[in-house]
C-alpha atoms as a PDB file:
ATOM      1  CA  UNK A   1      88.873 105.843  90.285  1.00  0.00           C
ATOM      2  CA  UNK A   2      90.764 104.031  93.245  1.00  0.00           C
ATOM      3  CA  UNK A   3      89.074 105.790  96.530  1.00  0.00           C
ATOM      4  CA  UNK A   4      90.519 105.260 100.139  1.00  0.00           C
ATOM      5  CA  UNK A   5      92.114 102.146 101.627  1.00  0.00           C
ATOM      6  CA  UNK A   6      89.348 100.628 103.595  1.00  0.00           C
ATOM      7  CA  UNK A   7      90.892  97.610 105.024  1.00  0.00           C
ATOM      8  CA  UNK A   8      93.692  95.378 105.334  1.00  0.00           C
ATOM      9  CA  UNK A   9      94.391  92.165 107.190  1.00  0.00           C
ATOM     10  CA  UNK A  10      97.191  89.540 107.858  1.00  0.00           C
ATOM     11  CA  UNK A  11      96.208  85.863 107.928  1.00  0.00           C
ATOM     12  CA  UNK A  12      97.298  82.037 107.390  1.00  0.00           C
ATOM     13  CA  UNK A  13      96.945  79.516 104.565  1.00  0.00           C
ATOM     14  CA  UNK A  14      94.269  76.690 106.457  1.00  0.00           C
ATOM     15  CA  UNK A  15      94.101  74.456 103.388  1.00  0.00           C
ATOM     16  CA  UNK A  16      94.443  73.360  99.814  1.00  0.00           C
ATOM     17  CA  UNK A  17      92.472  71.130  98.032  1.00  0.00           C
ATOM     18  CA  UNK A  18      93.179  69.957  94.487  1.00  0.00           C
ATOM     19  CA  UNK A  19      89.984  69.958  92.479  1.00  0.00           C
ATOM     20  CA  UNK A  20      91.456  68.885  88.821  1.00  0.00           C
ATOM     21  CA  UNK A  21      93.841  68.258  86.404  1.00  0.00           C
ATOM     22  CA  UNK A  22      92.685  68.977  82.832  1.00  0.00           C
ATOM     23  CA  UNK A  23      95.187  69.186  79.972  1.00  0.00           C
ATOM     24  CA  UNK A  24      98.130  70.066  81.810  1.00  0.00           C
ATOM     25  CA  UNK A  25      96.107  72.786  83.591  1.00  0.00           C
ATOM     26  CA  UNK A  26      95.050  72.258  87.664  1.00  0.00           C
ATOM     27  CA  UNK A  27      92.414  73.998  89.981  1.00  0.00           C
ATOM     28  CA  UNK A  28      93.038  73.977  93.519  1.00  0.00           C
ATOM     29  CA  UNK A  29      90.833  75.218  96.506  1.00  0.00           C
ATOM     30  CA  UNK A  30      92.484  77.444  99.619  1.00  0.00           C
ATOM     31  CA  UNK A  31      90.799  78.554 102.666  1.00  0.00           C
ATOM     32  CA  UNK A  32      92.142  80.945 104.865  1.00  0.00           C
ATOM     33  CA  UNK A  33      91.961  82.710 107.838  1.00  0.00           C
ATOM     34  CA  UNK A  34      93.367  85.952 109.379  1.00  0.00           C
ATOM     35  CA  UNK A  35      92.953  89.407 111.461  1.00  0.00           C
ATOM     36  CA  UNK A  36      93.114  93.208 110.211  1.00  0.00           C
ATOM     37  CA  UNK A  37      90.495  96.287 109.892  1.00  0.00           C
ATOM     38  CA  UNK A  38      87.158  97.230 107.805  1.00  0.00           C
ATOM     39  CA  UNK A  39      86.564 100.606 107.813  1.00  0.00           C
ATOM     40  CA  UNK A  40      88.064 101.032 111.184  1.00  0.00           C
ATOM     41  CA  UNK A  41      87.044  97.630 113.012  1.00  0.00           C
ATOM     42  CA  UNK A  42      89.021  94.827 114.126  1.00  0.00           C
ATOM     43  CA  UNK A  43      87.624  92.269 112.396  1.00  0.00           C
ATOM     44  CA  UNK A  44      88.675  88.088 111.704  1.00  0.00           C
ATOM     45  CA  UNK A  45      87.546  86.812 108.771  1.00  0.00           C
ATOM     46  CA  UNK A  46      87.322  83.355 107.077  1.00  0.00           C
ATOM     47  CA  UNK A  47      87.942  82.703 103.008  1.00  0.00           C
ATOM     48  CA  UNK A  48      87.624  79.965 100.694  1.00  0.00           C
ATOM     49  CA  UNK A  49      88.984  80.687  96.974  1.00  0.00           C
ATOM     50  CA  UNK A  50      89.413  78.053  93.944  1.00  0.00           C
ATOM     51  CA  UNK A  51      92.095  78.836  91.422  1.00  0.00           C
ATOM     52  CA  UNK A  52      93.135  77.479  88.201  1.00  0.00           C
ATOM     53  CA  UNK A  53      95.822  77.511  86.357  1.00  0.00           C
ATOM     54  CA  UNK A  54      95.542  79.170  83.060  1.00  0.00           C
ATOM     55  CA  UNK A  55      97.924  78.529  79.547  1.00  0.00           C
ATOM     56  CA  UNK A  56      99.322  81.927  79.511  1.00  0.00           C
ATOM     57  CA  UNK A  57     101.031  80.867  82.863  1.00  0.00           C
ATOM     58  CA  UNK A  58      98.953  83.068  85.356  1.00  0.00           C
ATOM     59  CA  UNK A  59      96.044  82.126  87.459  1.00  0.00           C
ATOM     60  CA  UNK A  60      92.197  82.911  87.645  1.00  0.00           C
ATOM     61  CA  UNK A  61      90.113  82.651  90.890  1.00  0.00           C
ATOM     62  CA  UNK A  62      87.004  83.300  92.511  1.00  0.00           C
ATOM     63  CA  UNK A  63      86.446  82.938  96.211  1.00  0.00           C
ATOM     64  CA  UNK A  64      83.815  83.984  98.781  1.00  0.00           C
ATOM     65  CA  UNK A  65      84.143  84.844 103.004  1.00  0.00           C
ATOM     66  CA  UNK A  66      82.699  86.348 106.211  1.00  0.00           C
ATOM     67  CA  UNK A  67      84.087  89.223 108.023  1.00  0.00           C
ATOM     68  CA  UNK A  68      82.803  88.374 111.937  1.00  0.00           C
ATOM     69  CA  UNK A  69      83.635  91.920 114.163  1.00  0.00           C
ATOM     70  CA  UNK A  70      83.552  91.492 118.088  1.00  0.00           C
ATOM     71  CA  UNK A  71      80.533  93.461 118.446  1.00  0.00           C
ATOM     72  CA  UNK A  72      78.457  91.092 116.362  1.00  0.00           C
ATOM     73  CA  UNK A  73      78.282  92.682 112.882  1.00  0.00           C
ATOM     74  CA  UNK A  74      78.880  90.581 109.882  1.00  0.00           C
ATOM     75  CA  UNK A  75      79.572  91.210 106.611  1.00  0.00           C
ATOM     76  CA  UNK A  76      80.181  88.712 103.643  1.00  0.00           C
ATOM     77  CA  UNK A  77      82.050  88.833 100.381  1.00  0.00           C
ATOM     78  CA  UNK A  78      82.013  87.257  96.980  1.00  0.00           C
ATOM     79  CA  UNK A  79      84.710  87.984  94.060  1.00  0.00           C
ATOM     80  CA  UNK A  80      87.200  87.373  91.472  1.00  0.00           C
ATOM     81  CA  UNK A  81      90.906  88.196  90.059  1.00  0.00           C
ATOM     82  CA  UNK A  82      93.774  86.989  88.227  1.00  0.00           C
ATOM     83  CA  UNK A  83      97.356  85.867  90.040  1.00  0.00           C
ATOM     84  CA  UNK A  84     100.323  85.174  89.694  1.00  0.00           C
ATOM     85  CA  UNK A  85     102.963  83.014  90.646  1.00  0.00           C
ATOM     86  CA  UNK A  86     106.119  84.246  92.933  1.00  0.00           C
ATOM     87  CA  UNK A  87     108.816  82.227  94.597  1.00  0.00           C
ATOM     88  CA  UNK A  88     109.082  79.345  96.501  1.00  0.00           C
ATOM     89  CA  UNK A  89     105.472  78.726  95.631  1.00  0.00           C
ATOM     90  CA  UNK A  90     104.055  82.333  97.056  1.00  0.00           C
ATOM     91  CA  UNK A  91     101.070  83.472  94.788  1.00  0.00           C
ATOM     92  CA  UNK A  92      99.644  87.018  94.537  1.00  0.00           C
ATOM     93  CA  UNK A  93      96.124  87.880  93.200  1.00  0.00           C
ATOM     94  CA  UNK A  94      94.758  91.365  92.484  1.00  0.00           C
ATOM     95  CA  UNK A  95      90.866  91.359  91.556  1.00  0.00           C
ATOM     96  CA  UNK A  96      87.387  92.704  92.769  1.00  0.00           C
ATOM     97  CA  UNK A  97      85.321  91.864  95.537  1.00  0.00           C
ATOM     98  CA  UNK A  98      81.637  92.617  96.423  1.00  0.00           C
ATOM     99  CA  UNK A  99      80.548  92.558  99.946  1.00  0.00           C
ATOM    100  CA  UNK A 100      76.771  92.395 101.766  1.00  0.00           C
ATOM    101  CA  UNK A 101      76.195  93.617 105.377  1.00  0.00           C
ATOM    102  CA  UNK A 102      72.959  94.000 106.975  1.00  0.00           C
ATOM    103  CA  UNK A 103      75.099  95.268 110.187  1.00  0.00           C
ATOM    104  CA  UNK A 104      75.132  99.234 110.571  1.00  0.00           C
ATOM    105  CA  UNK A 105      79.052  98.705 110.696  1.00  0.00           C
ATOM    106  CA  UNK A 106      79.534  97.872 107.101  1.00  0.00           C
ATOM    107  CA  UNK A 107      76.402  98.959 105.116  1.00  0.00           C
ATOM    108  CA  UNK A 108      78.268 101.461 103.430  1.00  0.00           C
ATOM    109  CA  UNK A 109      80.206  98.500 101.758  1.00  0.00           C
ATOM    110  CA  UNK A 110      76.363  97.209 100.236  1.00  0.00           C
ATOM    111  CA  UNK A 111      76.415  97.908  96.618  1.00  0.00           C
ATOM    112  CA  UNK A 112      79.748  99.081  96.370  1.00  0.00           C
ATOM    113  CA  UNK A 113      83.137  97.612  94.581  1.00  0.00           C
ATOM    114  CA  UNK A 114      85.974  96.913  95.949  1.00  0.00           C
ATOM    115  CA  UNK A 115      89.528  96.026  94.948  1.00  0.00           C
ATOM    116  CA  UNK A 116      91.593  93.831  96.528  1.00  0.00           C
ATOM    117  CA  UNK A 117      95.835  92.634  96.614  1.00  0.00           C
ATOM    118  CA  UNK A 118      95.773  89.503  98.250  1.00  0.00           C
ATOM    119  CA  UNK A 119      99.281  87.424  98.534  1.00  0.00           C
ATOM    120  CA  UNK A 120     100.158  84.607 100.236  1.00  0.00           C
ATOM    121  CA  UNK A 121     103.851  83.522 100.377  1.00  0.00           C
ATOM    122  CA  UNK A 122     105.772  80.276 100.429  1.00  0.00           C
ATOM    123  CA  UNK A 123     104.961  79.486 104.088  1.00  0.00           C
ATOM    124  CA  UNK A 124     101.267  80.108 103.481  1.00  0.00           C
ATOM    125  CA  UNK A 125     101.305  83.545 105.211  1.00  0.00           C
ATOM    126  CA  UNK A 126      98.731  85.559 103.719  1.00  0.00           C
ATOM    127  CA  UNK A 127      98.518  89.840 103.162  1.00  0.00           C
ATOM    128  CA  UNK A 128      95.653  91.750 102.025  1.00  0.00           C
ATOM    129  CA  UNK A 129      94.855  95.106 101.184  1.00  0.00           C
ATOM    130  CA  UNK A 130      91.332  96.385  99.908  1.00  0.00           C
ATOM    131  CA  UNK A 131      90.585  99.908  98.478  1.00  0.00           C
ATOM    132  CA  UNK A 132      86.830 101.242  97.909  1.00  0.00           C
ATOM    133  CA  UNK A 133      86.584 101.419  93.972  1.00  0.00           C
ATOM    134  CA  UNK A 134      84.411 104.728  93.065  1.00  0.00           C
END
């Protein structure tokens, strides 16, 4: 069941990589960076993802990042999810992420899933929203 939102943040595009072209099919790395909120903190956080391209059309990705608040905690994330493509060249992936804190902060996120909407449109302006998955 889809629990509460638990965070949200608004971010740039810092680079793209192209990894491959197989078969007509690419993979690409993107880093990113951006503000928002965990669980009620102002947090920045940093993100590198690699997609590829898939032959149905869509897209398949798995990325990892760090969530740095002001106070010091940290907490970092691995994950996965499928995308799509949008105009202009925006993209929009919906998946699961899985996070690890040792800070106080965000130890409630230990152990726990999350789901994510992350979308990044044509000028490499990127969205997210995360909801605890119970």
């Amino acid at each position: 069941m889809l629990g509460e939102q638990i965070g949200e943040g608004l971010g740039k595009r810092t680079g793209r990589r192209l990894l491959s072209v197989d078969g007509g099919q690419f993979k690409v790395e993107v880093s990113f960076e951006g503000n928002g909120k965990l669980l009620g903190v102002d947090v920045n956080e940093i993100g590198t993802y690699w997609s590829e391209s898939l032959s149905s059309g869509g897209l398949y990705g798995e990325g990892q990042g760090v969530v740095l608040a002001a106070d010091g905690s940290v907490a970092t994330w691995k994950g996965g999810g499928v995308g799509k493509f949008g105009a202009g060249g925006a993209v929009g992936y919906r998946g699961a992420i899985y996070y690890s804190s040792a800070s106080p902060s965000f130890a409630r996120l230990n152990g726990a899933a999350v789901v994510f909407e992350f979308d990044v449109d044509a000028e490499g302006n990127t969205s997210s929203r995360i909801w605890e998955w119970k």
